[in-house]
N, C-alpha and C. Protein backbone atom coordinates (compact mmCIF):
# COMPACT_ATOMS: atom_id res chain seq x y z
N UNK A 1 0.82 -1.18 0.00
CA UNK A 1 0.00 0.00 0.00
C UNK A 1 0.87 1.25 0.00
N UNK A 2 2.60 0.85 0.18
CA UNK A 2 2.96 2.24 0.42
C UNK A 2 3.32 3.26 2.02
N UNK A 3 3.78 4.55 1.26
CA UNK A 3 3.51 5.37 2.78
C UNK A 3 2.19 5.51 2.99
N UNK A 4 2.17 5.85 4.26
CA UNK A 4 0.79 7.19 4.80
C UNK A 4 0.72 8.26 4.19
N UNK A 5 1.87 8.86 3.70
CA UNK A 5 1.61 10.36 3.07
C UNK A 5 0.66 10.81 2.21
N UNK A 6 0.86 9.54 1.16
CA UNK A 6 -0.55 9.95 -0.07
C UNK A 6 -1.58 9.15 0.57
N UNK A 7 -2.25 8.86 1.42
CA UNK A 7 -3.23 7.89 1.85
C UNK A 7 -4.16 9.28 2.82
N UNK A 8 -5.55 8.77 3.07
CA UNK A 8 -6.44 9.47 4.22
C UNK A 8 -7.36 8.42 4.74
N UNK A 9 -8.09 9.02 6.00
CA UNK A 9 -8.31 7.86 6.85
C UNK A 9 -9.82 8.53 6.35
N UNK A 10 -10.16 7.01 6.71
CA UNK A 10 -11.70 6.79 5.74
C UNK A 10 -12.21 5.49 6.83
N UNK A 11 -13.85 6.00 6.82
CA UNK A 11 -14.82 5.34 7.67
C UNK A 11 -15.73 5.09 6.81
N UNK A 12 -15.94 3.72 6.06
CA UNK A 12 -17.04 3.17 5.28
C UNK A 12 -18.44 3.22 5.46
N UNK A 13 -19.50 3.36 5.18
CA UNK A 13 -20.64 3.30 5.16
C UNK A 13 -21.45 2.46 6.37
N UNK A 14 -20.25 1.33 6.75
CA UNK A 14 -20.32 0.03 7.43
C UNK A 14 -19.64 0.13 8.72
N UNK A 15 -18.87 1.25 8.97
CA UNK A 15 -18.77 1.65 10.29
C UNK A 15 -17.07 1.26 10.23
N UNK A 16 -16.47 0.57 9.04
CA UNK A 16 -14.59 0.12 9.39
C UNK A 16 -14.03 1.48 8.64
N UNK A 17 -12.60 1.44 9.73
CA UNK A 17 -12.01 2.23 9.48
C UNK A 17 -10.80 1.82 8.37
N UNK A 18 -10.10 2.63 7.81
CA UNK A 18 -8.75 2.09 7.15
C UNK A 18 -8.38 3.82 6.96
N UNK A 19 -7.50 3.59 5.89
CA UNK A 19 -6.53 4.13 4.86
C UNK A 19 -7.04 4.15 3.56
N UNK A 20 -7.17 5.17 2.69
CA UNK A 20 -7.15 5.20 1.18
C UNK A 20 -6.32 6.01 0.54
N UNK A 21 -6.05 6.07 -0.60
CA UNK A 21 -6.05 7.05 -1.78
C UNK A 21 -6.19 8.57 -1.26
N UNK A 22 -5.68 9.33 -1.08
CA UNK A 22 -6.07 10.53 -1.17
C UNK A 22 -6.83 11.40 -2.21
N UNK A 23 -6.99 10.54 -3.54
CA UNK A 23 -8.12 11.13 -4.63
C UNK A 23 -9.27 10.44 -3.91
N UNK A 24 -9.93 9.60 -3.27
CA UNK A 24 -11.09 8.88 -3.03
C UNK A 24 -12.19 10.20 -2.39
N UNK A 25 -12.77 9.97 -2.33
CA UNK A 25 -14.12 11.04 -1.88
C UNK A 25 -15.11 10.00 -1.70
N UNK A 26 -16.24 10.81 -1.11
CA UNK A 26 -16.99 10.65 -0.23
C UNK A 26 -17.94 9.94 -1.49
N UNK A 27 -18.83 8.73 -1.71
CA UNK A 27 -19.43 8.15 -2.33
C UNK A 27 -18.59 7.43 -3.29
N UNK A 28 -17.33 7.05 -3.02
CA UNK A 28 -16.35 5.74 -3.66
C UNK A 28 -17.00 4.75 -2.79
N UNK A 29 -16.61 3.31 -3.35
CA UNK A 29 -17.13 2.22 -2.94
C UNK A 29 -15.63 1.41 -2.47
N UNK A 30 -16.24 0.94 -1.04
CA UNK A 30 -14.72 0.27 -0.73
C UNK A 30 -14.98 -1.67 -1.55
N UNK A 31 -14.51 -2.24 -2.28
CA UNK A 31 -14.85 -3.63 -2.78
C UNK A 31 -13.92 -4.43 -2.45
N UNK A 32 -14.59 -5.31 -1.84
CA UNK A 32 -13.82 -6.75 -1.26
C UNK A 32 -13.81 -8.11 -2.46
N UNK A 33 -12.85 -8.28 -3.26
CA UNK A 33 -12.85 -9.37 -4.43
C UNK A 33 -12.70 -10.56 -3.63
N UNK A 34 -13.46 -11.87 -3.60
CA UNK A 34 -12.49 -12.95 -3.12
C UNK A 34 -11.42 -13.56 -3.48
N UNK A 35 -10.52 -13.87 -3.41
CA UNK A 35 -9.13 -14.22 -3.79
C UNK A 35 -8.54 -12.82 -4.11
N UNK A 36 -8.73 -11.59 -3.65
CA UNK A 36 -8.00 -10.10 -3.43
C UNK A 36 -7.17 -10.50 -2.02
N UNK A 37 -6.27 -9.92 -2.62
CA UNK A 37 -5.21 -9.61 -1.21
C UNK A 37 -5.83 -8.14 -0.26
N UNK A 38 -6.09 -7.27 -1.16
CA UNK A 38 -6.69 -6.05 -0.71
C UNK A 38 -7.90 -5.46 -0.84
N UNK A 39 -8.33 -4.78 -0.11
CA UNK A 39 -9.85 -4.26 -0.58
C UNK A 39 -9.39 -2.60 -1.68
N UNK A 40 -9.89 -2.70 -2.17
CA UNK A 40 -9.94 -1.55 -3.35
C UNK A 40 -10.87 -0.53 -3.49
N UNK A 41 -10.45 0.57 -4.00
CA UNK A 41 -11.39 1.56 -3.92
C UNK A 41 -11.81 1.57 -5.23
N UNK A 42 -13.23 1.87 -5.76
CA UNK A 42 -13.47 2.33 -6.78
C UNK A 42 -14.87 3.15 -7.61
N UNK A 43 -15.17 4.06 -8.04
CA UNK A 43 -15.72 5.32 -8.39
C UNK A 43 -16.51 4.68 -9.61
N UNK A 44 -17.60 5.08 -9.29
CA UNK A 44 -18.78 5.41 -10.74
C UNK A 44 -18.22 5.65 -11.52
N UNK A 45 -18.08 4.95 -12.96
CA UNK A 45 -17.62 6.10 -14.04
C UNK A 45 -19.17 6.05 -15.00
N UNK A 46 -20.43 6.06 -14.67
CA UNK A 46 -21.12 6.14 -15.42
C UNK A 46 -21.49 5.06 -16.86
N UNK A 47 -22.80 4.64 -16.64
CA UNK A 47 -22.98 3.95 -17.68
C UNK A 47 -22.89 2.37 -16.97
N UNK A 48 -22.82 2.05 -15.65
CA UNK A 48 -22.51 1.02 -15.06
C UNK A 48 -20.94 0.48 -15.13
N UNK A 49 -20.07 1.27 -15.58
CA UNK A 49 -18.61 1.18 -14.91
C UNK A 49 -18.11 1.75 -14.52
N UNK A 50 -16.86 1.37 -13.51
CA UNK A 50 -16.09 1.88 -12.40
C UNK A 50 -15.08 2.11 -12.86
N UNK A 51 -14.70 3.27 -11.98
CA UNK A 51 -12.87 3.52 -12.47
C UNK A 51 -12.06 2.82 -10.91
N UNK A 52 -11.24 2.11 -11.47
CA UNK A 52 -10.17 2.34 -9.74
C UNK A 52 -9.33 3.33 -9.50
N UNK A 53 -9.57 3.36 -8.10
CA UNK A 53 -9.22 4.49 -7.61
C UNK A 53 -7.66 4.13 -6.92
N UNK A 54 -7.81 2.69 -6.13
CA UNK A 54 -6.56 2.33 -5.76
C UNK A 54 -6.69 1.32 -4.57
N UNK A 55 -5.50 0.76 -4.36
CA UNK A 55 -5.78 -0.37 -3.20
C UNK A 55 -6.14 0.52 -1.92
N UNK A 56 -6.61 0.03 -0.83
CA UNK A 56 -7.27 0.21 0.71
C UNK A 56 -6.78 -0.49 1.27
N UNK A 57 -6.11 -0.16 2.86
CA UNK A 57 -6.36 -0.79 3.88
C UNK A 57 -7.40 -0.74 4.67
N UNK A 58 -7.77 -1.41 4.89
CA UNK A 58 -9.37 -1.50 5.72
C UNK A 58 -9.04 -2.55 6.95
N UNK A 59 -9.28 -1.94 8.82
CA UNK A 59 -8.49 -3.32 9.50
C UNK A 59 -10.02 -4.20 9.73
N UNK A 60 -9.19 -5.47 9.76
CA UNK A 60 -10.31 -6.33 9.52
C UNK A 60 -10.88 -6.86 8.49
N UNK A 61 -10.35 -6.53 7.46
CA UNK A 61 -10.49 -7.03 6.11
C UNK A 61 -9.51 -7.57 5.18
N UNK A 62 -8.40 -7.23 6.01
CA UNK A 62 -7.25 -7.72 4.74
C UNK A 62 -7.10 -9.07 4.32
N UNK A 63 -6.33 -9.02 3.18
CA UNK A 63 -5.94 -10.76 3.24
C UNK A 63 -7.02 -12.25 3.38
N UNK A 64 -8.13 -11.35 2.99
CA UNK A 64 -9.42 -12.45 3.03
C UNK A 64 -9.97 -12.40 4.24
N UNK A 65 -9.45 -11.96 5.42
CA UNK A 65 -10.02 -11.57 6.54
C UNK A 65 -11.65 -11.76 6.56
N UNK A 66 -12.21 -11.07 5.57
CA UNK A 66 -13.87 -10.57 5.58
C UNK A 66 -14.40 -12.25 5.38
N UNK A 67 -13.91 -12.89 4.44
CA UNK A 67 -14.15 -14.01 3.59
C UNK A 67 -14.01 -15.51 5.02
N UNK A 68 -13.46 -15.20 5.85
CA UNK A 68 -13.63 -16.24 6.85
C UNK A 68 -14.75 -16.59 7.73
């Protein structure tokens, strides 16, 4: 994921905290893939696709965490 420097702390819809992207804003979607190492951020791009925005730390979710 990197430093902290380009990252901001972000509280999901769902009440977990993490780390993102510093482009992410408020109505990005945090997405958990199964077989993802990381949860990911990623943005409406209209028309029913997403742009990514970038990997997330989210605690409690990493590494399949959610998936157990």
């Amino acid at each position: 994921i990197g430093s902290s420097e380009d990252k901001r702390c972000i509280r999901t819809a769902s009440g977990w905290l993490g780390l993102a992207p510093k482009a992410c804003r408020v109505g990005d979607v945090v997405a958990l893939f199964r077989g993802g190492r990381v949860p990911l951020v990623l943005r409406a791009n209209g028309a029913g696709k997403w742009k990514l925005v970038g990997a997330a730390y989210v605690h409690g979710v990493m590494y399949g965490e959610a998936f157990e």
